[in-house]
Protein backbone atom coordinates (compact mmCIF):
# COMPACT_ATOMS: atom_id res chain seq x y z
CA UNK A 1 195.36 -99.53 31.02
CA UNK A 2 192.14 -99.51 29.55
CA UNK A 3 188.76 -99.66 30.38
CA UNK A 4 186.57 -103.05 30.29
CA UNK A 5 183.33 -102.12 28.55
CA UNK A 6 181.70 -105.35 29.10
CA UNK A 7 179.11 -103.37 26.93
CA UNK A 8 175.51 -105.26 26.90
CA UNK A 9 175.06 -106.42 23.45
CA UNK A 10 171.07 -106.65 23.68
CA UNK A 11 168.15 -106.99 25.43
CA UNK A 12 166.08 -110.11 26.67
CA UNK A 13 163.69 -110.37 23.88
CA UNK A 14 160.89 -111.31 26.45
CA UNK A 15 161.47 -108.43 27.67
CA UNK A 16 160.08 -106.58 24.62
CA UNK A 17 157.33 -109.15 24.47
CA UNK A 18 156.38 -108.13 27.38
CA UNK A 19 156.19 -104.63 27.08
CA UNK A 20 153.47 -105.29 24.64
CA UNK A 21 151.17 -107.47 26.44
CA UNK A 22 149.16 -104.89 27.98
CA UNK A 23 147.76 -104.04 24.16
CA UNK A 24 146.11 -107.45 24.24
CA UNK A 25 142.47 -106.93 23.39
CA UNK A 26 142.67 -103.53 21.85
CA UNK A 27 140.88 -103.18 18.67
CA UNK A 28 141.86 -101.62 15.19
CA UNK A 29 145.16 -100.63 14.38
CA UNK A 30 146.88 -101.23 17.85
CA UNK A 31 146.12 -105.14 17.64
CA UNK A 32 147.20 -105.57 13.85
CA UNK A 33 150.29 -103.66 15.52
CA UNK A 34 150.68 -106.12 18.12
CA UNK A 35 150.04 -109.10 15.97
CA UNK A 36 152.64 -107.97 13.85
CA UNK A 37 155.27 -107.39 15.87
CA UNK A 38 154.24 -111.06 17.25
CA UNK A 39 155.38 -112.98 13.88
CA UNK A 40 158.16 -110.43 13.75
CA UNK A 41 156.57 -108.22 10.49
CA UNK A 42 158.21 -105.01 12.48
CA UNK A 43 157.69 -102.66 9.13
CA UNK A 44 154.15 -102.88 9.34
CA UNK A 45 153.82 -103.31 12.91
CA UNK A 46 155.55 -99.59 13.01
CA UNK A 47 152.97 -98.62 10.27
CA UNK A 48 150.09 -99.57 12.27
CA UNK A 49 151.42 -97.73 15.16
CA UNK A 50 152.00 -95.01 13.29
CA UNK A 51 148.65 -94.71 11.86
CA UNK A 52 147.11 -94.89 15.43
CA UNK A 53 149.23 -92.14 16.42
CA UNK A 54 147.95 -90.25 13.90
CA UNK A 55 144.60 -90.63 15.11
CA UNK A 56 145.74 -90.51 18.99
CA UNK A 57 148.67 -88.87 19.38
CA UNK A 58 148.40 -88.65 23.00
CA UNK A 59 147.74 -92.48 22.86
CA UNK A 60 150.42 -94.30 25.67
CA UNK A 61 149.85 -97.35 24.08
CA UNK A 62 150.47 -96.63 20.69
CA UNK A 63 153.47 -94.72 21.87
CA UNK A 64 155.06 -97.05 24.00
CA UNK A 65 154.63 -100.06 20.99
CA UNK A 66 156.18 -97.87 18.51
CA UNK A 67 159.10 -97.46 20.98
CA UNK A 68 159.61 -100.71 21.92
CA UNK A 69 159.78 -102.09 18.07
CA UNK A 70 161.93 -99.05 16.89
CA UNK A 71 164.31 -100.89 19.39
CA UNK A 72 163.92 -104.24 18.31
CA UNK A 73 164.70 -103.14 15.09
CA UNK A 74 167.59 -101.06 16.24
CA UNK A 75 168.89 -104.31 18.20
CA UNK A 76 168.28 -106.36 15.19
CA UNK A 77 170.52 -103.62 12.75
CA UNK A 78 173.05 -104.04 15.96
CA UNK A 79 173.78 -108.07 15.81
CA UNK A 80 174.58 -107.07 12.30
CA UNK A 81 176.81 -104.41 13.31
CA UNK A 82 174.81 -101.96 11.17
CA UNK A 83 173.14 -100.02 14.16
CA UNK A 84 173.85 -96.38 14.28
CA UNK A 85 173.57 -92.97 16.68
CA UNK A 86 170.63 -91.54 14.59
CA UNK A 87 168.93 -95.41 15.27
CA UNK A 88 169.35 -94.98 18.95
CA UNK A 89 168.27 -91.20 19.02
CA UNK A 90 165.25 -92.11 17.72
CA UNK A 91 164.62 -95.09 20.07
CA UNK A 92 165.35 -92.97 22.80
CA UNK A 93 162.88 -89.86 21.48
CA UNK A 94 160.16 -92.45 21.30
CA UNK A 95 160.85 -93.09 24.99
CA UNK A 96 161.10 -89.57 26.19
CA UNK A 97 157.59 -88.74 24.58
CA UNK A 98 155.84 -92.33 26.84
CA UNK A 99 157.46 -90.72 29.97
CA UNK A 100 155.60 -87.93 29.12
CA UNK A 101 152.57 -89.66 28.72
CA UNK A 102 152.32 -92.50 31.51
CA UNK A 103 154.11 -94.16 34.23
CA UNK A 104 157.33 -93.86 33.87
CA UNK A 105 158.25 -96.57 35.92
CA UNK A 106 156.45 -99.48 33.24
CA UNK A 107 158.96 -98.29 30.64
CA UNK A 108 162.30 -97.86 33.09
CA UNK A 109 164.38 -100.84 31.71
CA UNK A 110 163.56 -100.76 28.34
CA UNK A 111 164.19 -96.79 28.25
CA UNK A 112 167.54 -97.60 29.84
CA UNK A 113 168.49 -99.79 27.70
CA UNK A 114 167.75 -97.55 24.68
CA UNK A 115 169.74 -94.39 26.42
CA UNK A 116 173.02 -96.87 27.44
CA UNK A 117 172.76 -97.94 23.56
CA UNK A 118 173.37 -94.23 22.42
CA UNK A 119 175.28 -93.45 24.94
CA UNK A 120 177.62 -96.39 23.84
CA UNK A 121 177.99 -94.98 20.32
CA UNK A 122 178.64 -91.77 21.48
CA UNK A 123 181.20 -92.86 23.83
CA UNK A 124 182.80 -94.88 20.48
CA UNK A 125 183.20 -91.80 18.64
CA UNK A 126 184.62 -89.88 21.80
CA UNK A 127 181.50 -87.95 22.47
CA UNK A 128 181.67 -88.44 25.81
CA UNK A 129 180.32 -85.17 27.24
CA UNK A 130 176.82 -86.34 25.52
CA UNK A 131 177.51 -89.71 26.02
CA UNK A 132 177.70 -88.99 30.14
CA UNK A 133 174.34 -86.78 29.83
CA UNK A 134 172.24 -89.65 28.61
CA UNK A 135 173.63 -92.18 31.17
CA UNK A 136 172.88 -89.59 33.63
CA UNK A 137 169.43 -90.10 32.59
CA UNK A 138 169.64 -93.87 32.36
CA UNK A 139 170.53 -93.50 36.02
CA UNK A 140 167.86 -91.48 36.91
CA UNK A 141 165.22 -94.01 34.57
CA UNK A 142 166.75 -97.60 36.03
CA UNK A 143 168.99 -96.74 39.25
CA UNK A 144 170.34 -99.98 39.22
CA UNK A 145 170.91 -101.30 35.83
CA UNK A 146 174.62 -102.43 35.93
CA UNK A 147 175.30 -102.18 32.52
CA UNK A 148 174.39 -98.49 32.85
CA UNK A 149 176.63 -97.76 35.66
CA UNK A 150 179.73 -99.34 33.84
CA UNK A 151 179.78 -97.24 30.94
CA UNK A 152 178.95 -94.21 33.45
CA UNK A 153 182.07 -94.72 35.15
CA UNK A 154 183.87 -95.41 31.75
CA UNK A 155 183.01 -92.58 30.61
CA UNK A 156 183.84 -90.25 33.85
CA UNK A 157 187.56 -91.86 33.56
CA UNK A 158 187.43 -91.20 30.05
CA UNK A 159 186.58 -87.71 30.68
CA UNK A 160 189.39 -87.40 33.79
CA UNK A 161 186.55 -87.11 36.61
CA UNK A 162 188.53 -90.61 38.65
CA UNK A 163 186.78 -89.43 41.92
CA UNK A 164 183.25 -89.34 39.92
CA UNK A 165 184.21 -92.67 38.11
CA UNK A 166 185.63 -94.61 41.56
CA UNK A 167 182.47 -93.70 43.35
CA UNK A 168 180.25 -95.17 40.54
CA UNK A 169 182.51 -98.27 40.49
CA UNK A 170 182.48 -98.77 44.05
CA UNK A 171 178.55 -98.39 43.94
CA UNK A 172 178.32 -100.95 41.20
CA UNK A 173 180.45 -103.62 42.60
CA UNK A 174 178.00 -102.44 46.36
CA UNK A 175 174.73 -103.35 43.79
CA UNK A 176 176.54 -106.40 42.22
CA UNK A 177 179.27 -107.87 43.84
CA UNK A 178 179.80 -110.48 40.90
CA UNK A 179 180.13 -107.98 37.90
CA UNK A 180 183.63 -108.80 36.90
CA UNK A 181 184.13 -105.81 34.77
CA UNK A 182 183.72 -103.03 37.61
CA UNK A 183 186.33 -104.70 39.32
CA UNK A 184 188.71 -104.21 36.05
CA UNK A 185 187.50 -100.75 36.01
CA UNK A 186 187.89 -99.64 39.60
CA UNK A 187 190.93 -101.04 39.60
CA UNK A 188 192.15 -99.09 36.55
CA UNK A 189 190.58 -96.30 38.06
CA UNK A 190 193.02 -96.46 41.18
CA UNK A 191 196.04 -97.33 39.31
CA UNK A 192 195.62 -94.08 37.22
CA UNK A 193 194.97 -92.08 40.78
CA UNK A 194 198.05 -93.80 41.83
CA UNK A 195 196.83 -96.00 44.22
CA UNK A 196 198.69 -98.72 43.01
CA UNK A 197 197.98 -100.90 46.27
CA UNK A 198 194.22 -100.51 46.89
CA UNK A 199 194.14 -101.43 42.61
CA UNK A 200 196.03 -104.45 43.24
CA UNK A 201 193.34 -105.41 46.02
CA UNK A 202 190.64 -104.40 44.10
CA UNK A 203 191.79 -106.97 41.32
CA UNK A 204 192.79 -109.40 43.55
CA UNK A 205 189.16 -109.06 45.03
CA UNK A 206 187.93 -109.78 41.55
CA UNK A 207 189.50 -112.81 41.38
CA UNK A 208 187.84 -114.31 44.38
CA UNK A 209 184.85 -113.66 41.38
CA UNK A 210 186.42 -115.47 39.01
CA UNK A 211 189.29 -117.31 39.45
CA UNK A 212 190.41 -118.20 36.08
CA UNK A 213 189.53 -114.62 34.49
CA UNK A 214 192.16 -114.12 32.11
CA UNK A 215 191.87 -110.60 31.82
CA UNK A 216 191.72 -109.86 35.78
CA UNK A 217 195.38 -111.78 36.01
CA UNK A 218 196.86 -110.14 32.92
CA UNK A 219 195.91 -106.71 34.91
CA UNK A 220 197.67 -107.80 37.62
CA UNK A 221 200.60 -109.72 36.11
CA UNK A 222 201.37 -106.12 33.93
CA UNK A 223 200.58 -104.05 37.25
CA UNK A 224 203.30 -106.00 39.13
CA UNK A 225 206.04 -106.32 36.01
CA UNK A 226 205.71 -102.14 36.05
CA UNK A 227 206.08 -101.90 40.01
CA UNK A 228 208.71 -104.06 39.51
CA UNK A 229 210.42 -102.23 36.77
CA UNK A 230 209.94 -99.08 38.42
């Protein structure tokens, strides 16, 4: 049975929004930059960011703008299905460089986001060695970001580690007890350990969720026509 990616298609655009507010009032090139990422004119507002960095390179500011609208723009090329790894790598090196520079901590969820992105395309191509490495530093950046932990425990099953991928299931559904999908995936996780029982619970338990999910009784109607067949 296979894994349920649930994968998160993009982030809140507030969320972006917000990362910039902090720029209001700065002069120059970082408030044509923010002004243009305002009415959505993303080329130029990475060309003004740009040009400050090449003036500041050690600016925060400037760095953490550019990252935040390389992403934007990488989420945009995504709802198109044009979005690539080499899009997200550089998202994610823009990141890397602000947690250099500042507070961590003010860039955790976007930088997340940005490192579950990649690590989703690796984990399409079966690059899942790399693709684990960067969710273990989403992990590290946003402890708690569901979306995060289900494609780390996809990808530990993927890779055979079931122990590694039932602990990060069971600590996902702990975090959010209504995330459907790491019900799915625990479960799937247990069926392949053979614990064909405490898989049957777990999906049972996901139903109490979501009644009507579809893909929760389908697991369970297939689970119990092979027990029966057996």
């Amino acid at each position: 049975m296979g894994m349920n990616s649930a994968c998160f298609e993009r982030c809140t655009p507030i969320l972006a929004v917000l990362s910039l507010l902090f720029l209001a009032g700065c002069g120059g090139d970082l408030k044509r930059a923010r002004e243009s990422y305002r009415v959505g004119d993303y080329p130029r507002a990475l060309r003004l960011f740009e040009s400050e960095l090449d003036k500041h390179p050690g600016s925060f500011e400037a760095r953490y703008g550019y990252a935040v609208v390389l992403q934007e723009v990488s989420l945009k090329k995504k709802a198109l299905g044009q979005d690539d790894e080499k899009d997200w790598s550089e998202v994610v090196r823009a990141y890397e460089i602000c947690a250099r520079l500042g507070d961590s901590g003010t860039i955790s969820e976007n930088y997340a986001i940005s490192l579950f992105h990649l690590a989703n395309k690796l984990y399409l191509a079966e690059k899942f060695d790399p693709a684990l490495e960067y969710l273990e530093t989403a992990r590290r950046v946003d402890p708690k970001n569901k979306y995060v932990l289900n494609l780390a425990g996809i990808v530990q099953y993927s890779l055979g580690k079931y122990q590694d991928a039932q602990e990060t299931f069971e600590y996902l559904i702990a975090e959010d007890p209504g995330f459907v999908s790491a019900y799915l995936n625990l479960g799937n996780v247990l069926w392949e350990s053979g614990n064909e029982d405490a898989a049957l619970v777990t999906w049972k338990q996901a139903l109490t969720v979501s009644p009507d999910n579809q893909a929760v009784i389908k697991r369970i109607e297939s689970a119990l026509q092979k027990i029966a067949g057996s």
